[in-house]
C-alpha atoms as a PDB file:
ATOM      1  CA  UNK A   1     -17.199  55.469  35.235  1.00  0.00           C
ATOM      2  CA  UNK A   2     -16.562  51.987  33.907  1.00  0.00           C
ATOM      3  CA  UNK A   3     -13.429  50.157  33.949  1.00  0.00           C
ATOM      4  CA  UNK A   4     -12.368  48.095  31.109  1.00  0.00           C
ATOM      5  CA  UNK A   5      -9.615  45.367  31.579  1.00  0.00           C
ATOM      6  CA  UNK A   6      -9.669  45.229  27.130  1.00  0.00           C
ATOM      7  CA  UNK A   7      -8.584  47.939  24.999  1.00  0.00           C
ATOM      8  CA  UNK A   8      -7.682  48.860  21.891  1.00  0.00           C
ATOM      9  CA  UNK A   9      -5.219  52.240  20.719  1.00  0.00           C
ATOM     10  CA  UNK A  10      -3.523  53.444  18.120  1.00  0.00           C
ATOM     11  CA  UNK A  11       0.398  53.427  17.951  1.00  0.00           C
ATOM     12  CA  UNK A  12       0.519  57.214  17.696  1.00  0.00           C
ATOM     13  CA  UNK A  13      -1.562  57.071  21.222  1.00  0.00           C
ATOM     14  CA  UNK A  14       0.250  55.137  23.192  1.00  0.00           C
ATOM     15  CA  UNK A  15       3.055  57.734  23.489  1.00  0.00           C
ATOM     16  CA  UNK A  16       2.293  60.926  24.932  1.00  0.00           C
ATOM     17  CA  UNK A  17       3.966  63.433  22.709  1.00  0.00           C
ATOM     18  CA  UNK A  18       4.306  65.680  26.017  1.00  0.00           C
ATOM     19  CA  UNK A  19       6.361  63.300  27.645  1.00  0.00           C
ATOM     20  CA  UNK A  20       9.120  64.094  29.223  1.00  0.00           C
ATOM     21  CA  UNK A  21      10.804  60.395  29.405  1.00  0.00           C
ATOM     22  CA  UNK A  22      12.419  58.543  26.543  1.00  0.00           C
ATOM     23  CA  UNK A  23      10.463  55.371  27.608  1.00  0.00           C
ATOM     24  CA  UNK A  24       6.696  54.125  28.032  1.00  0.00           C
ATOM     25  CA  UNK A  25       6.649  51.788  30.728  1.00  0.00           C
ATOM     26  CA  UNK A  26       4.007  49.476  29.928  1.00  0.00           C
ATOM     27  CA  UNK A  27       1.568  48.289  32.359  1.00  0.00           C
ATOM     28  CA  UNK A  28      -0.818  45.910  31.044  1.00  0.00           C
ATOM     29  CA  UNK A  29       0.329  42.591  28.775  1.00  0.00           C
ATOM     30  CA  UNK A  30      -0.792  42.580  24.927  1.00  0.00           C
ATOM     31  CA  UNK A  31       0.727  42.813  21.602  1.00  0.00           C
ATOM     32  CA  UNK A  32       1.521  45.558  19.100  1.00  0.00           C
ATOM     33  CA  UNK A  33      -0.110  44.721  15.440  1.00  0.00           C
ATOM     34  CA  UNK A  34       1.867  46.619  12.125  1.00  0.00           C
ATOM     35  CA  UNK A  35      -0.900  47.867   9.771  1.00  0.00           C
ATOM     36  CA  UNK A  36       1.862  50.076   8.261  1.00  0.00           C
ATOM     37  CA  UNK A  37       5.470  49.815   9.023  1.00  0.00           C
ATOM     38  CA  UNK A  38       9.454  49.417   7.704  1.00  0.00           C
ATOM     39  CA  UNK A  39      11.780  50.018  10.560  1.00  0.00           C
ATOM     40  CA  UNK A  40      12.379  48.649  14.242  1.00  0.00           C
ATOM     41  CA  UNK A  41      10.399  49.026  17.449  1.00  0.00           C
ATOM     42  CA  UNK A  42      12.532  48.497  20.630  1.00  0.00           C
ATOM     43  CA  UNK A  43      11.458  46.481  23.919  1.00  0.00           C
ATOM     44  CA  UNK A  44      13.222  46.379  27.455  1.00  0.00           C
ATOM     45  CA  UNK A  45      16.576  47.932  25.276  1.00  0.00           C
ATOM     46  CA  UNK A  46      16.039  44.917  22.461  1.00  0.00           C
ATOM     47  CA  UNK A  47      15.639  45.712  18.979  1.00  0.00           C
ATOM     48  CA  UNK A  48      12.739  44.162  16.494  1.00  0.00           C
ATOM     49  CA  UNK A  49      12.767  44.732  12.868  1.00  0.00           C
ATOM     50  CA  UNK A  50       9.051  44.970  12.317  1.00  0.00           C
ATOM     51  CA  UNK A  51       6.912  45.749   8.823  1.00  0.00           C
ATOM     52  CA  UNK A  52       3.672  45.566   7.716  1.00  0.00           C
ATOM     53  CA  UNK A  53       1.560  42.617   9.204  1.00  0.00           C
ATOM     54  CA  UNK A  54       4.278  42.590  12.057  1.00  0.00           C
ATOM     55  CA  UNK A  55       2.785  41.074  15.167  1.00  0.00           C
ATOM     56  CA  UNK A  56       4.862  41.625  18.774  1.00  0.00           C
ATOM     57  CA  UNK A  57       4.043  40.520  22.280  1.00  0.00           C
ATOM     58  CA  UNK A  58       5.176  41.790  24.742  1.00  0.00           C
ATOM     59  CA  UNK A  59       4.150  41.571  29.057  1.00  0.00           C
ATOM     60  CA  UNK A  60       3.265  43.786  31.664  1.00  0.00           C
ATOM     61  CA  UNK A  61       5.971  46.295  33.128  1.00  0.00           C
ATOM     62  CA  UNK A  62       8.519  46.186  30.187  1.00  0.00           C
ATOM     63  CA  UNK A  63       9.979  49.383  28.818  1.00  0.00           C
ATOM     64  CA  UNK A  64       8.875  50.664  25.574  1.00  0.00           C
ATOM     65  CA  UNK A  65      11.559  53.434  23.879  1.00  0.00           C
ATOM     66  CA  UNK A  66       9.724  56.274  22.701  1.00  0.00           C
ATOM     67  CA  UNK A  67      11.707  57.037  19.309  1.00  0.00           C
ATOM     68  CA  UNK A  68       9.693  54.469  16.392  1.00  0.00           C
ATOM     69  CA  UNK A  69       9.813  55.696  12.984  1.00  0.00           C
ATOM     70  CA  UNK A  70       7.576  57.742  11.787  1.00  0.00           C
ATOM     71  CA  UNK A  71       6.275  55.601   9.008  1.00  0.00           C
ATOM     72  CA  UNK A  72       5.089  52.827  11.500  1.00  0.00           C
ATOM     73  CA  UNK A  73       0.897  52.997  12.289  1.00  0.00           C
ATOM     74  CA  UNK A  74      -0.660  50.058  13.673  1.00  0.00           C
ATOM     75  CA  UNK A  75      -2.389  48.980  16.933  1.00  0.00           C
ATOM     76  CA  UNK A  76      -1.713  48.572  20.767  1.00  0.00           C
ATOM     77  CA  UNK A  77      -4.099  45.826  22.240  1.00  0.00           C
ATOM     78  CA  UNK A  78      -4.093  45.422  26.420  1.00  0.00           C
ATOM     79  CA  UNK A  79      -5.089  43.762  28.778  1.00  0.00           C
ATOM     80  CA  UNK A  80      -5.211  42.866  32.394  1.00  0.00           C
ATOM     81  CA  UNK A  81      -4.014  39.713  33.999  1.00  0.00           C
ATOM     82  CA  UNK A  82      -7.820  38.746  34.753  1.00  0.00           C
ATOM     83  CA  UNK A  83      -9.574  39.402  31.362  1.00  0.00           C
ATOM     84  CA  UNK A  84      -9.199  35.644  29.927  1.00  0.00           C
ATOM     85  CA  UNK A  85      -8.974  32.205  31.834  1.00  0.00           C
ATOM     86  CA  UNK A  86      -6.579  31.189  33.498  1.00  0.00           C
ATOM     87  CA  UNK A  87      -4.785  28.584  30.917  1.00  0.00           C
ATOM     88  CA  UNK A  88      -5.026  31.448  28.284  1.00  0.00           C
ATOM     89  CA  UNK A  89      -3.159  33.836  30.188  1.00  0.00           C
ATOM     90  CA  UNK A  90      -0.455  31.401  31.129  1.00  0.00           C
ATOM     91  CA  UNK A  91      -0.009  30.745  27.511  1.00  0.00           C
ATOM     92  CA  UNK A  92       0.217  34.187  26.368  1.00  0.00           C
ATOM     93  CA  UNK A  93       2.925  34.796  29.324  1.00  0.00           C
ATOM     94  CA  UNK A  94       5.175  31.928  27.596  1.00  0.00           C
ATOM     95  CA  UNK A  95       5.071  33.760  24.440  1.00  0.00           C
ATOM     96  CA  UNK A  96       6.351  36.918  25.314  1.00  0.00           C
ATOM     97  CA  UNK A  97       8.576  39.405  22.988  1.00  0.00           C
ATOM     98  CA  UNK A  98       7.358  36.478  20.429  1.00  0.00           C
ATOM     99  CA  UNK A  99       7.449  38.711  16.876  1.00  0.00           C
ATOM    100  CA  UNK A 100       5.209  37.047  13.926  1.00  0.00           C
ATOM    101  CA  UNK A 101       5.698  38.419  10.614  1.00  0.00           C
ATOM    102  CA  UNK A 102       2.895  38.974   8.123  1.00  0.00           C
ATOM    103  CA  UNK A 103       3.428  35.515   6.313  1.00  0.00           C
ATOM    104  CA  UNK A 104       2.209  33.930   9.590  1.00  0.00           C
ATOM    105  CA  UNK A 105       0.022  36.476  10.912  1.00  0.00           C
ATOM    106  CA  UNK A 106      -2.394  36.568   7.191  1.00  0.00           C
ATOM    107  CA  UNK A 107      -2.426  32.342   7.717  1.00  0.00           C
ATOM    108  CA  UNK A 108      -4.892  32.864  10.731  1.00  0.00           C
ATOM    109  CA  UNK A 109      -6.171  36.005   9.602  1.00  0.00           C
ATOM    110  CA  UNK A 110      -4.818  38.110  12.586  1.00  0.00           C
ATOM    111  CA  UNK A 111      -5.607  41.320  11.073  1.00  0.00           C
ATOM    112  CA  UNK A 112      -9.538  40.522  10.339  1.00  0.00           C
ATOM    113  CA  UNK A 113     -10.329  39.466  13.945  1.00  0.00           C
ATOM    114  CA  UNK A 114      -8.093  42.375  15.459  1.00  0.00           C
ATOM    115  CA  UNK A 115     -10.575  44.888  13.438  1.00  0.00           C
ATOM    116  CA  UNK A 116     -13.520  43.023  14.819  1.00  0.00           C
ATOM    117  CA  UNK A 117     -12.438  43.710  18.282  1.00  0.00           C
ATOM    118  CA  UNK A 118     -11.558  47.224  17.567  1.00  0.00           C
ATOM    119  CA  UNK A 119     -15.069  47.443  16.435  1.00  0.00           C
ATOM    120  CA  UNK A 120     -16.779  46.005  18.983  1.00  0.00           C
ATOM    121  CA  UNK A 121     -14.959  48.262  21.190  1.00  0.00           C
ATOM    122  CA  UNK A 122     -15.159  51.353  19.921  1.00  0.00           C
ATOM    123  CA  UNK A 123     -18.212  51.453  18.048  1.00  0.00           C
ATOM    124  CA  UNK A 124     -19.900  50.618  21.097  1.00  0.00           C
ATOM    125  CA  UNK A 125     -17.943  52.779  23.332  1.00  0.00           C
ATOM    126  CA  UNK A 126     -18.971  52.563  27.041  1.00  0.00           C
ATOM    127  CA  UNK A 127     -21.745  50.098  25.664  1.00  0.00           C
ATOM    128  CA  UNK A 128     -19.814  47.262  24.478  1.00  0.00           C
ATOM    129  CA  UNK A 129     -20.144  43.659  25.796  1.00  0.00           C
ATOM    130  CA  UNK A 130     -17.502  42.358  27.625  1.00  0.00           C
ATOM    131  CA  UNK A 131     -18.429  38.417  27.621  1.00  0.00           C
ATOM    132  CA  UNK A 132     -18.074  38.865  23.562  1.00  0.00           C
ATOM    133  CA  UNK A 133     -14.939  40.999  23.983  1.00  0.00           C
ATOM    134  CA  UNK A 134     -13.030  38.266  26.114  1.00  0.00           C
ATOM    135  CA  UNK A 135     -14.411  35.623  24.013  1.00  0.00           C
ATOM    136  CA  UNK A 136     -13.155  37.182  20.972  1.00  0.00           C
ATOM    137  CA  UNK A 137     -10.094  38.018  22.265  1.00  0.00           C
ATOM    138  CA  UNK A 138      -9.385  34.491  23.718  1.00  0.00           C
ATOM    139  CA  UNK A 139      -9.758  33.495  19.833  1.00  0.00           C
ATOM    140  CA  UNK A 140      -6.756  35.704  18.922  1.00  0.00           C
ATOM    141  CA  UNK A 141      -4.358  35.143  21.728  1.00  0.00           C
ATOM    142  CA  UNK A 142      -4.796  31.312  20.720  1.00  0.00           C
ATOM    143  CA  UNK A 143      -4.497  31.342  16.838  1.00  0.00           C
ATOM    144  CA  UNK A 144      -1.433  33.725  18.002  1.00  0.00           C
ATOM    145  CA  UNK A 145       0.156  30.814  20.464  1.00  0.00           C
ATOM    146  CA  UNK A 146      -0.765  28.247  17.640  1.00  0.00           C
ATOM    147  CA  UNK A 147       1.249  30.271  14.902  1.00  0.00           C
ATOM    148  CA  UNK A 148       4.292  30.343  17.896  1.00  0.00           C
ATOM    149  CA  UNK A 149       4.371  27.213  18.830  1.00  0.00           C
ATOM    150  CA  UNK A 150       4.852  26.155  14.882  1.00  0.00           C
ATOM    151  CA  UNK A 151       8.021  28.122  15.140  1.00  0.00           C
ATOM    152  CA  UNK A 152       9.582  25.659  18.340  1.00  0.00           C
ATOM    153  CA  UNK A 153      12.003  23.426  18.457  1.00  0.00           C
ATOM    154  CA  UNK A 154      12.098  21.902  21.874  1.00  0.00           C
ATOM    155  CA  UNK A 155       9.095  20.208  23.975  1.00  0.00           C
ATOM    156  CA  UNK A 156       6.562  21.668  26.516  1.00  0.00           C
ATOM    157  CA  UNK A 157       7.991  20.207  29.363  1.00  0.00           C
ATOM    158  CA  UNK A 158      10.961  22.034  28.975  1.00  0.00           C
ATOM    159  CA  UNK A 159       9.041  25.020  28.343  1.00  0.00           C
ATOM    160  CA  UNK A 160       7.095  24.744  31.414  1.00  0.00           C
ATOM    161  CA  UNK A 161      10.253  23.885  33.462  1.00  0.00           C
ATOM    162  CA  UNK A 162      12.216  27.327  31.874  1.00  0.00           C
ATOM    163  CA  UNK A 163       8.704  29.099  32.877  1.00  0.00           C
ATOM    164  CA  UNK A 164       9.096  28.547  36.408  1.00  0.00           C
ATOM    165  CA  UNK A 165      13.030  29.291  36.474  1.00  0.00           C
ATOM    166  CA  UNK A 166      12.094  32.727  35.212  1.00  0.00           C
ATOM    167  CA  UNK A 167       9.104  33.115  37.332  1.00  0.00           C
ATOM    168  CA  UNK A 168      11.564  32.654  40.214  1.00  0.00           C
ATOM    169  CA  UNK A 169      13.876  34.842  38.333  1.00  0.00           C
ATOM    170  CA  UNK A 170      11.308  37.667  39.166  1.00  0.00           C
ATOM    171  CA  UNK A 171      11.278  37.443  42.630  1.00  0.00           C
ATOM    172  CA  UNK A 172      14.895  36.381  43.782  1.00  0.00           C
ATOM    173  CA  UNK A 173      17.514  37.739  41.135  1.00  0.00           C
ATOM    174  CA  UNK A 174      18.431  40.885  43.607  1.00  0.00           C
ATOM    175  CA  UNK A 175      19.389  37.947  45.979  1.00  0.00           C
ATOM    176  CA  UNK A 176      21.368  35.550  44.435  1.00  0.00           C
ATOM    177  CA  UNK A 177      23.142  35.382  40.743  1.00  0.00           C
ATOM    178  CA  UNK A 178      24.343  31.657  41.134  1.00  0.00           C
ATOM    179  CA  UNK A 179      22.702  29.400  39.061  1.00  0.00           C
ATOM    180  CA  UNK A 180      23.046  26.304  41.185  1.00  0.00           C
ATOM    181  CA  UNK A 181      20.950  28.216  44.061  1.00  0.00           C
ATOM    182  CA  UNK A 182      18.322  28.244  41.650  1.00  0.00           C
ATOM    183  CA  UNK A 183      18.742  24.944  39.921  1.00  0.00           C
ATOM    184  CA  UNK A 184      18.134  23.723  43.628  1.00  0.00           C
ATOM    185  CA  UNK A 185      15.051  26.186  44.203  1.00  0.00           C
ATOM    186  CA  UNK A 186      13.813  23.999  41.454  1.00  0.00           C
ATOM    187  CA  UNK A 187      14.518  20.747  42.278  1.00  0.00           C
ATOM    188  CA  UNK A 188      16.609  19.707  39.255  1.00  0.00           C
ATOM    189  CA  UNK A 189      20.533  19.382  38.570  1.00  0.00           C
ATOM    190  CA  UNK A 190      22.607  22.155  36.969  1.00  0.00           C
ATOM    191  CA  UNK A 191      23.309  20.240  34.532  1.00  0.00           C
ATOM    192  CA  UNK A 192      19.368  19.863  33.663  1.00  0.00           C
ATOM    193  CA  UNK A 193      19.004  23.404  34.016  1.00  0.00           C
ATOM    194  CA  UNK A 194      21.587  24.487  31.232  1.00  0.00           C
ATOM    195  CA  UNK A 195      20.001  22.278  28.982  1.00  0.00           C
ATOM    196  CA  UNK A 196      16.615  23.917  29.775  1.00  0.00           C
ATOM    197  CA  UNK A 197      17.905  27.434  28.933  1.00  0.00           C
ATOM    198  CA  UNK A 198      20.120  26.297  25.657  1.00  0.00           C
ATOM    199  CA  UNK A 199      16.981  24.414  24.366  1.00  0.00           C
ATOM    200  CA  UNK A 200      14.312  27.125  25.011  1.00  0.00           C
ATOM    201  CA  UNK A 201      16.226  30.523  24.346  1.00  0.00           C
ATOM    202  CA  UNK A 202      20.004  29.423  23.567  1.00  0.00           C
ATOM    203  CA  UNK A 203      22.367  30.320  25.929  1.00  0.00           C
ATOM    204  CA  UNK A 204      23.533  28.812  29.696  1.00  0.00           C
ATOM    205  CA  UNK A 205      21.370  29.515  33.043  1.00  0.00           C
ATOM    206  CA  UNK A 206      23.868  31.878  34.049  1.00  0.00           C
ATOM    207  CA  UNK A 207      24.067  33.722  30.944  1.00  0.00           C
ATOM    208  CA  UNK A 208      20.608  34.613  31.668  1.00  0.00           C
ATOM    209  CA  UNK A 209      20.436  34.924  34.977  1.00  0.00           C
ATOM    210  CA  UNK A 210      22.961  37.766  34.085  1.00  0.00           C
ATOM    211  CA  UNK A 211      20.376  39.199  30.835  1.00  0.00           C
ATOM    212  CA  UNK A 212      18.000  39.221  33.765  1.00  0.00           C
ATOM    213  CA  UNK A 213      19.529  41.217  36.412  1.00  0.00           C
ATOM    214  CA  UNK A 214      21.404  43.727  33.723  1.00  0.00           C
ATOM    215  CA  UNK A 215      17.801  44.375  32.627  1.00  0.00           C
ATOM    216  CA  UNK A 216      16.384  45.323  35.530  1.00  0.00           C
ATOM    217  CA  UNK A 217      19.157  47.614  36.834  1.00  0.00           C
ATOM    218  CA  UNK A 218      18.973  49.002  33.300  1.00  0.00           C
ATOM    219  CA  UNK A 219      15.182  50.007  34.121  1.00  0.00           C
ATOM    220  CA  UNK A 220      15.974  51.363  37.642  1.00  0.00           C
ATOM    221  CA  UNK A 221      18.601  53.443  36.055  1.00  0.00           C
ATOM    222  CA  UNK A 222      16.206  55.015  33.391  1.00  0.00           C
ATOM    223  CA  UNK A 223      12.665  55.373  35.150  1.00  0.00           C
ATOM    224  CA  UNK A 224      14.359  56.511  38.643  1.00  0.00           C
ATOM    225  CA  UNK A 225      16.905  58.765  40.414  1.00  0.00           C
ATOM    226  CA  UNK A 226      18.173  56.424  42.598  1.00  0.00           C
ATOM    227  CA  UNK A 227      21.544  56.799  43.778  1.00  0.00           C
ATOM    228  CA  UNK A 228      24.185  54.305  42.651  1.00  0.00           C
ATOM    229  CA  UNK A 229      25.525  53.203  46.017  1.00  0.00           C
ATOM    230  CA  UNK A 230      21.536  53.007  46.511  1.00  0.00           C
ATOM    231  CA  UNK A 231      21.264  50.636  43.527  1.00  0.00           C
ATOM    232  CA  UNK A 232      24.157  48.834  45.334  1.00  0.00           C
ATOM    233  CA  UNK A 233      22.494  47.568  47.967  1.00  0.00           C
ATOM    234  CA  UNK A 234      19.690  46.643  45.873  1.00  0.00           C
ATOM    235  CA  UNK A 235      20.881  44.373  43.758  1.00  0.00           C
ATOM    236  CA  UNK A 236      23.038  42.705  46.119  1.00  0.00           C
ATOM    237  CA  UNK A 237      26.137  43.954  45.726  1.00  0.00           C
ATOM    238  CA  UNK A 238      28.437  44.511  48.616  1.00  0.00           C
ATOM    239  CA  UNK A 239      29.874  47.484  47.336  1.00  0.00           C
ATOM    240  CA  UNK A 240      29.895  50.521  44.361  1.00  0.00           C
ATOM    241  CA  UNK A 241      32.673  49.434  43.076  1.00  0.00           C
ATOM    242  CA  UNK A 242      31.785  45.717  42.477  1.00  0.00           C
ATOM    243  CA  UNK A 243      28.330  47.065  40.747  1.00  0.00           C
ATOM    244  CA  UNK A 244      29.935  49.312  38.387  1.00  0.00           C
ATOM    245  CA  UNK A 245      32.474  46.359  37.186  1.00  0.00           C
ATOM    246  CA  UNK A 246      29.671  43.917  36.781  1.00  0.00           C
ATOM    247  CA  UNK A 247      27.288  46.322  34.930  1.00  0.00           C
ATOM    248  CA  UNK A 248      30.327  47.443  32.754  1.00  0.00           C
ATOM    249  CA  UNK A 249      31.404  44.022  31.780  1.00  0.00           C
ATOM    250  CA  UNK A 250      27.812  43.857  30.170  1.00  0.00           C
ATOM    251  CA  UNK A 251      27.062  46.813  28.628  1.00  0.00           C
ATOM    252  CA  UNK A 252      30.326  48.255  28.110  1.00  0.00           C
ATOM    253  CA  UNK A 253      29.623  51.488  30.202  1.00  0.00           C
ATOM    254  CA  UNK A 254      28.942  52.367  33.763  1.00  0.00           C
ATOM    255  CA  UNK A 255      25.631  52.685  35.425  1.00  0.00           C
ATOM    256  CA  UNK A 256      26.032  56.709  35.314  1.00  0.00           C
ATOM    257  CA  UNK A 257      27.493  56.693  31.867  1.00  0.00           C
ATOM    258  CA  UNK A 258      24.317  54.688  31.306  1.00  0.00           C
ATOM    259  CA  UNK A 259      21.693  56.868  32.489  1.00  0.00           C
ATOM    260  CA  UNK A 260      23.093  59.905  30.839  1.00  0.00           C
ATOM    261  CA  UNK A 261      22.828  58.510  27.356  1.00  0.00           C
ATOM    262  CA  UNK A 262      19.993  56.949  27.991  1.00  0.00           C
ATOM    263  CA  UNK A 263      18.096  60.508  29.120  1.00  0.00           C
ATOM    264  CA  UNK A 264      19.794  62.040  25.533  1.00  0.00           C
ATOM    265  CA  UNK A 265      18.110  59.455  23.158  1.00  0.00           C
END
């Protein structure tokens, strides 16, 4: 059987209405596209008010909540890591949770080569030619990063620099929640690195550092049964106790209160 790294669903697909689970863990980067929509569509436990000619990014492994309104219809494009070069795929990665509303999406015509993939795709089923497929879709993801980037206000180098603070993010935030131990990972002053994070998304390194790590105990608490002292450990906490104040602080609830509402969405 082939393997394709592209695809194309519908929004009614892409949740299994025999699910057990509130969320869709989504495996593969790509975007959502609105072809009918007036309500909000909700992304690692963030909200986006979406409508008709919406466009939303979003990356590999982030949580989808499986309650959308009913009116919403649309599309679901993926793909994996290796489908387009190498400079493509590092700009798509910058532009992530990035939500284009039809004014922007109609000035590159978004929709119209969107259909043509879904075409090429589908009408040729098992059939269809990849070289055109990656081709076509390296067209979109860049008139996509070109309508972003329009919408900036600070300069690539600071981009790339906030890129690799949250690439390290990835990899160390069980270990270490101190800003300055990462504003030394990366060579530059504190001071450098707060401006970094208030230019590109608006708040302090440690504010996010904190986003980060919230996050991601939020997702161990809803896709697993892991035990809270288990969690503990995990995340680098020396004991329960300490966890459940710094998860509370944040959310306003403790990790168990968490993961009962969460299962009774």
């Amino acid at each position: 059987m082939k393997v394709h790294t592209i695809d194309i669903v519908r929004l009614s697909e892409l949740i299994s209405k025999e699910s057990n689970s509130n969320y869709t863990q989504l495996t593969r980067s790509g975007f959502f596209y609105f072809t009918k929509a007036a309500g909000n569509i909700t992304i690692d436990f963030t909200v986006y008010k979406i409508d008709k000619g919406s466009l939303l990014t979003f990356d590999r492994n982030q949580l989808l909540t499986n309650v959308m309104d009913e009116s919403c219809e649309g599309f679901v494009l993926f793909f994996d890591d290796n489908s387009i070069d190498e400079l493509t795929f590092k700009t798509f990665k910058k532009n992530k949770n990035s939500l284009l509303k039809e004014k922007q999406t109609s000035e590159e015509n978004i929709y119209g080569f969107l259909l043509n993939l879904y075409k090429e795709i589908k009408n040729h089923k098992a059939n269809w030619n990849i070289e055109i497929v990656k081709q076509q879709l390296q067209i979109l993801l860049l008139k996509c990063d070109r309508l972003i980037k329009n919408k900036r206000s600070f300069t690539e180098n600071y981009f790339k620099a906030f890129i690799h603070f949250d690439h390290l993010l990835t990899y160390k935030h069980k270990k270490s929640r101190n800003a300055l131990d990462y504003s030394e990972e990366l060579n530059i002053s504190y001071k450098h690195l707060n401006e970094i994070c208030k230019k590109v998304i608006g708040v302090t390194a440690k504010d996010y550092i904190n986003d980060y790590l919230v996050l991601a105990i939020k997702k161990e608490l809803v896709t697993s049964a892991t035990p809270i002292k288990q969690l503990t450990t995990e995340f680098g906490f020396d004991e329960p106790t300490n966890f459940v104040k710094y998860f509370k602080r944040y959310t306003e609830k403790t990790p168990r209160e968490f993961r009962i509402l969460s299962k009774n969405l």
